[in-house]
N, C-alpha and C. Protein backbone atom coordinates (compact mmCIF):
# COMPACT_ATOMS: atom_id res chain seq x y z
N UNK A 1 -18.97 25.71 16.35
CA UNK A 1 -18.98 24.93 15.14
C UNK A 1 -18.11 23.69 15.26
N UNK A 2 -17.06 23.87 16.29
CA UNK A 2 -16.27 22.86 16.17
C UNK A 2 -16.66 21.27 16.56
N UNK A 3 -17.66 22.17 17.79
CA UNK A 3 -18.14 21.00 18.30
C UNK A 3 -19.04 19.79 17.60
N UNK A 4 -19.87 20.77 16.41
CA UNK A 4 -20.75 19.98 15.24
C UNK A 4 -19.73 18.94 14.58
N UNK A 5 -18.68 19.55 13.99
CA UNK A 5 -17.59 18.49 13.69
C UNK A 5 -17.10 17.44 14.16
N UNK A 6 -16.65 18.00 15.37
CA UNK A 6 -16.25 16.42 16.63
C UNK A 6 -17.09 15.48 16.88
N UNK A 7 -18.79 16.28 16.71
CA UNK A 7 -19.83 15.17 16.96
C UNK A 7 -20.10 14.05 15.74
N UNK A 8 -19.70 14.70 14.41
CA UNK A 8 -19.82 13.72 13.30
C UNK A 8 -19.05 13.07 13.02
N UNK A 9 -17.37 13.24 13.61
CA UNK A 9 -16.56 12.77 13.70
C UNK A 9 -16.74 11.28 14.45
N UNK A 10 -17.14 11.63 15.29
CA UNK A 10 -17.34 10.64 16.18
C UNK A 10 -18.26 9.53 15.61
N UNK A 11 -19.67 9.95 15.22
CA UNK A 11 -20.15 9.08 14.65
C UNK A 11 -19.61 8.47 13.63
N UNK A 12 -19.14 8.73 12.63
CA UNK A 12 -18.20 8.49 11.50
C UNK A 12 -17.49 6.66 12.48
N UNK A 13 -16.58 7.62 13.41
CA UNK A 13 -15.44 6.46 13.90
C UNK A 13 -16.28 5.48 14.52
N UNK A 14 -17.48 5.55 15.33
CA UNK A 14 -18.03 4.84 16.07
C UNK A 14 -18.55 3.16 14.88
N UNK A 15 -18.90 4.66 13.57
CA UNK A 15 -19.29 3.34 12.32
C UNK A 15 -18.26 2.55 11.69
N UNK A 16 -17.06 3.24 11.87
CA UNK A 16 -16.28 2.32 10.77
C UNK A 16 -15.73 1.48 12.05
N UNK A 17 -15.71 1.66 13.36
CA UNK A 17 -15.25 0.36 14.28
C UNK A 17 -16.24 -0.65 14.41
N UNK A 18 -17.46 -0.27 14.60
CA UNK A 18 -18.27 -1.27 14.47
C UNK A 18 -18.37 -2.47 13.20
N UNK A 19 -18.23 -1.30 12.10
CA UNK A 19 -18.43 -2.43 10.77
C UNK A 19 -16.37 -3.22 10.52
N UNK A 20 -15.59 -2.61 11.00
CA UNK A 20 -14.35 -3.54 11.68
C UNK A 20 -14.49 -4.71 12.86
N UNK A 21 -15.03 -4.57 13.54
CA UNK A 21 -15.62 -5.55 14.58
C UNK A 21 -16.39 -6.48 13.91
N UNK A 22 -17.44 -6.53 13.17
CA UNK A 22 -18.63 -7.04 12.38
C UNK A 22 -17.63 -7.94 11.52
N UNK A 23 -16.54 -7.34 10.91
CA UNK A 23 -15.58 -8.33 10.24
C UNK A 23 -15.35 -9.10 10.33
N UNK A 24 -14.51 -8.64 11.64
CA UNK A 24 -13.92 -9.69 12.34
C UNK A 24 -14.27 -10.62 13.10
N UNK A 25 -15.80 -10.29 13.59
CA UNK A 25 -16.29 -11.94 14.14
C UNK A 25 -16.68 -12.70 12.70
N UNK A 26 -17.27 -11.61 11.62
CA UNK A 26 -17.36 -12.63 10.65
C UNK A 26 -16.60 -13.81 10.45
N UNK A 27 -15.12 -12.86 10.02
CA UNK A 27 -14.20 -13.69 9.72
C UNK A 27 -14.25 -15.06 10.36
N UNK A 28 -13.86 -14.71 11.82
CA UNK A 28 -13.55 -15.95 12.66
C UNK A 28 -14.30 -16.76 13.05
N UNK A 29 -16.00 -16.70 12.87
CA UNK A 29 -17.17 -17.46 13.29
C UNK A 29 -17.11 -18.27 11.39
N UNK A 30 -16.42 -17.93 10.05
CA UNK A 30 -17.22 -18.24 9.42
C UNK A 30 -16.35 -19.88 8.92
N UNK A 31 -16.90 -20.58 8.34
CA UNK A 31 -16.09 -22.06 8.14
C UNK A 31 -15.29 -21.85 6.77
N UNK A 32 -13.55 -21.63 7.22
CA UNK A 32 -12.65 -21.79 6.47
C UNK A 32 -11.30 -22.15 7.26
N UNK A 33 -10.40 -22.26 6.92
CA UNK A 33 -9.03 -22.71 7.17
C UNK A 33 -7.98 -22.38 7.71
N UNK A 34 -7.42 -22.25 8.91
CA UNK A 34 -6.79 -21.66 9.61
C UNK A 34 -5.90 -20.80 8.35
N UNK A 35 -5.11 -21.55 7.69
CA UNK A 35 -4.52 -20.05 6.82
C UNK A 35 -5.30 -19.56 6.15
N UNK A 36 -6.39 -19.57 5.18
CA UNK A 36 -7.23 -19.09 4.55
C UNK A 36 -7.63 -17.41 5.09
N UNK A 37 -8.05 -17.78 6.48
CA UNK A 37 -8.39 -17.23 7.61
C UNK A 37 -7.66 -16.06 8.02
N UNK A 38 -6.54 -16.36 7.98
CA UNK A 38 -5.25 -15.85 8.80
C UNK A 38 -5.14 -14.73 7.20
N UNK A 39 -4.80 -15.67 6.11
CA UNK A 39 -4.45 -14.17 4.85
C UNK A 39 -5.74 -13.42 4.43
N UNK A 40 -6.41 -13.99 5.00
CA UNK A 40 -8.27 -12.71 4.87
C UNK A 40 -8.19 -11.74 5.76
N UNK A 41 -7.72 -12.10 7.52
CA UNK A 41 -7.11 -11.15 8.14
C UNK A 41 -5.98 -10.28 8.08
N UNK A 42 -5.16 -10.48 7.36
CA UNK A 42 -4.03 -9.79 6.94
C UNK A 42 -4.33 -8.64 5.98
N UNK A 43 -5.08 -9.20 5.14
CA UNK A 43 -5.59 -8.46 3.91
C UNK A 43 -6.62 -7.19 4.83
N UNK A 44 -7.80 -7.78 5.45
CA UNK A 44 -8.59 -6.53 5.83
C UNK A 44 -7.84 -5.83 7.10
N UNK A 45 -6.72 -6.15 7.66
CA UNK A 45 -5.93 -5.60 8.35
C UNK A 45 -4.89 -4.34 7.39
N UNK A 46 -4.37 -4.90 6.47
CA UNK A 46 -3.78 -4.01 5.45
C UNK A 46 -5.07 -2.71 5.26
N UNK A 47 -5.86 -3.40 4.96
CA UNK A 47 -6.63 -2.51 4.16
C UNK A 47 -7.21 -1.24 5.29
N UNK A 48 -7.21 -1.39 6.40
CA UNK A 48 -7.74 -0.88 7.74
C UNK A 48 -6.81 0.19 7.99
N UNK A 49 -5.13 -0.51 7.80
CA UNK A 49 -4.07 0.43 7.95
C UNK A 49 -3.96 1.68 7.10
N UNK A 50 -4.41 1.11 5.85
CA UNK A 50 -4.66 2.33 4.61
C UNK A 50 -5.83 3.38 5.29
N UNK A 51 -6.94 2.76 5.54
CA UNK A 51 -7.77 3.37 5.66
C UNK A 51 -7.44 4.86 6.89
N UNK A 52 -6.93 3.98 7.59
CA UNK A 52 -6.57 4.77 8.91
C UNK A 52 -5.55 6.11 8.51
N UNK A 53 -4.79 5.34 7.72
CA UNK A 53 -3.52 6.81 7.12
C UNK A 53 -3.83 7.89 6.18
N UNK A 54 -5.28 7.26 5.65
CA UNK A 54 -5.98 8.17 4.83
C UNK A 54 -7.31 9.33 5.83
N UNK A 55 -7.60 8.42 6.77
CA UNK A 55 -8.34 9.54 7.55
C UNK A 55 -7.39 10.77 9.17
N UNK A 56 -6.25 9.51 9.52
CA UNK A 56 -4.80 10.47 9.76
C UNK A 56 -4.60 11.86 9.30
N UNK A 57 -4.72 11.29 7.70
CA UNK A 57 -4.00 12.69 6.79
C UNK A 57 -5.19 13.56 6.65
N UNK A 58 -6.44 13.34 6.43
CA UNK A 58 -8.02 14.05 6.30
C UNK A 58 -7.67 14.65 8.08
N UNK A 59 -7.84 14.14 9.27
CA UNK A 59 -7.65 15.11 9.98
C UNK A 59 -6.73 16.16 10.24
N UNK A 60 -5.18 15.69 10.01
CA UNK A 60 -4.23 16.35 9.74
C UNK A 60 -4.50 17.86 8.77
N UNK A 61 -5.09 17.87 7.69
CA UNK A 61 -5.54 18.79 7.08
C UNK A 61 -6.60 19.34 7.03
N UNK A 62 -7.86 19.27 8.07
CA UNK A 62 -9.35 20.11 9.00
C UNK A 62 -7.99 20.44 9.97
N UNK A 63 -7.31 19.71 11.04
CA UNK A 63 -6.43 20.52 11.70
C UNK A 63 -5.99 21.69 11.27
N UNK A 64 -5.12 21.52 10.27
CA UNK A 64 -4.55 22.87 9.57
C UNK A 64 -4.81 24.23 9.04
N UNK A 65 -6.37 23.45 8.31
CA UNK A 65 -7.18 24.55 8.04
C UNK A 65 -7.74 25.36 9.30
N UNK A 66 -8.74 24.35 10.48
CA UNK A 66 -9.11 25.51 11.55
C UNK A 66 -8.15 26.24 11.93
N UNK A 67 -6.26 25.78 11.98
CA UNK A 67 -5.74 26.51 13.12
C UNK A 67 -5.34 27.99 12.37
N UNK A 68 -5.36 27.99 10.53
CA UNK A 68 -5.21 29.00 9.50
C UNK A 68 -5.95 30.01 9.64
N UNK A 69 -7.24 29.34 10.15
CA UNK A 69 -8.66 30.54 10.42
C UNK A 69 -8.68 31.15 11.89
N UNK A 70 -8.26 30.21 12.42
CA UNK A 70 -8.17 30.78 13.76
C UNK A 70 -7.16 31.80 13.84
N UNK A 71 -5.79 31.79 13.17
CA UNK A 71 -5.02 32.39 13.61
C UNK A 71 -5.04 34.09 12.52
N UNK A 72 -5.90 33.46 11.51
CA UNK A 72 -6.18 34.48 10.93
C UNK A 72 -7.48 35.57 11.44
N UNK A 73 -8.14 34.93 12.40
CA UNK A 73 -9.43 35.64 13.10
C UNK A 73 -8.91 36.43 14.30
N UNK A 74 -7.72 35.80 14.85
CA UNK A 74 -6.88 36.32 15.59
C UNK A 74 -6.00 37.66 14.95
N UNK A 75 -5.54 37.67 13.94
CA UNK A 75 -4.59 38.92 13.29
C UNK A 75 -5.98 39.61 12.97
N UNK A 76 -7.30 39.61 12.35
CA UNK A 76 -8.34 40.66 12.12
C UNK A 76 -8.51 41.50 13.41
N UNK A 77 -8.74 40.33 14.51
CA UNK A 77 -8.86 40.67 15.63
C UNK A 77 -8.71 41.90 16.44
N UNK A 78 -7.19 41.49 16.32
CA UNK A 78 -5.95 42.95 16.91
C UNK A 78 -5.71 43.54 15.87
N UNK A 79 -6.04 43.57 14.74
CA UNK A 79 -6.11 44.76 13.82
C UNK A 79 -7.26 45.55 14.28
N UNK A 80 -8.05 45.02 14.84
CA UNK A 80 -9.64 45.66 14.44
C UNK A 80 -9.73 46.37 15.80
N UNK A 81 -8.86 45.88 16.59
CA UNK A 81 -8.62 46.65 17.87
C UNK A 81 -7.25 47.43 18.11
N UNK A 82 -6.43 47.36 17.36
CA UNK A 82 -5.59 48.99 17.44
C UNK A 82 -6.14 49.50 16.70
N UNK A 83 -6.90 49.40 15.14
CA UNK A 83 -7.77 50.12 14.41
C UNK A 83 -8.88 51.28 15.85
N UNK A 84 -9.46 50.29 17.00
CA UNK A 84 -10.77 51.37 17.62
C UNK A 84 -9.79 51.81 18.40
N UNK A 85 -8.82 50.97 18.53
CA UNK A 85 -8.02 51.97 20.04
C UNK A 85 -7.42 53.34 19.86
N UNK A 86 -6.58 52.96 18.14
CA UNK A 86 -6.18 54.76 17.36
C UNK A 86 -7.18 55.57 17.20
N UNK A 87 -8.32 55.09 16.94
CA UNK A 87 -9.33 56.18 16.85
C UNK A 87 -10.56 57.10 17.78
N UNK A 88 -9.64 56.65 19.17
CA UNK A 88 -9.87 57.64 20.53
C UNK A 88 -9.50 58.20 20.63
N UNK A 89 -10.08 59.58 21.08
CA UNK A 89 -9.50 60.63 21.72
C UNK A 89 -8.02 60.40 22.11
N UNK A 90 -6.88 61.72 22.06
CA UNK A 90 -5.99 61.37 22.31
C UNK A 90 -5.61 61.27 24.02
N UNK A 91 -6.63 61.52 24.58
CA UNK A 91 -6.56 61.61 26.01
C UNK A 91 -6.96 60.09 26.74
N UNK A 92 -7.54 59.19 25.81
CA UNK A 92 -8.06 57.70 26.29
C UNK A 92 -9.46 57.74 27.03
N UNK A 93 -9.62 56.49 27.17
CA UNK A 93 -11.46 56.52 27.43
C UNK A 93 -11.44 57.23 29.52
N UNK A 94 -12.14 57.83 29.72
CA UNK A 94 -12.45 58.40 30.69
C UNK A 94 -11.36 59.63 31.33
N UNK A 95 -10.76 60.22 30.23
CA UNK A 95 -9.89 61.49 30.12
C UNK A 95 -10.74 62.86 30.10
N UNK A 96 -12.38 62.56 29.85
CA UNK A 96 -13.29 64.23 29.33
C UNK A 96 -13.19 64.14 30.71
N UNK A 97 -13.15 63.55 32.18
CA UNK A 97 -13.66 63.87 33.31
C UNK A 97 -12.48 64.50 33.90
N UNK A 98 -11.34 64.58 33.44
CA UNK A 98 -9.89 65.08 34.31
C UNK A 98 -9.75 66.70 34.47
């Protein structure tokens, strides 16, 4: 499953760099004023930084959650296996042949 994630992930990032790129030649191909220019870049630079600390924190917390499930699939796990292991014979598996 994880891997379905990483793959949309990816597409996700592949789109928002492209439409960042797309900006930015906008920006600089389009006819305005060296400062004009310069505080339009600042601005969608700000705004990029937000963006970025907001999808930072969105992975930060899918991190947290898989490693909750994982580690909780892990404690079912070894429950669910001293659970079959107590409920062998007290002699252990291949003890009827001794």
């Amino acid at each position: 499953m994880a891997r379905d994630d990483s793959g949309a992930g990816t597409i996700i990032l592949a789109f928002v760099l492209g439409a960042v790129a797309g900006a930015a030649v906008a920006l600089l191909t389009a006819p305005a004023s060296g400062e004009e220019t310069r505080r339009i870049l600042g601005e969608k630079a700000r705004d990029g930084a937000g963006r970025a600390r907001e999808m930072a924190d969105q992975g930060r917390d899918l991190w947290n959650r898989q490693r909750d499930t994982f580690a909780s699939a892990m404690e079912r796990g070894r429950e669910a296996y001293q659970q079959a292991r107590g409920a062998q014979p007290s002699g252990g598996p291949g003890a009827e042949g001794v």
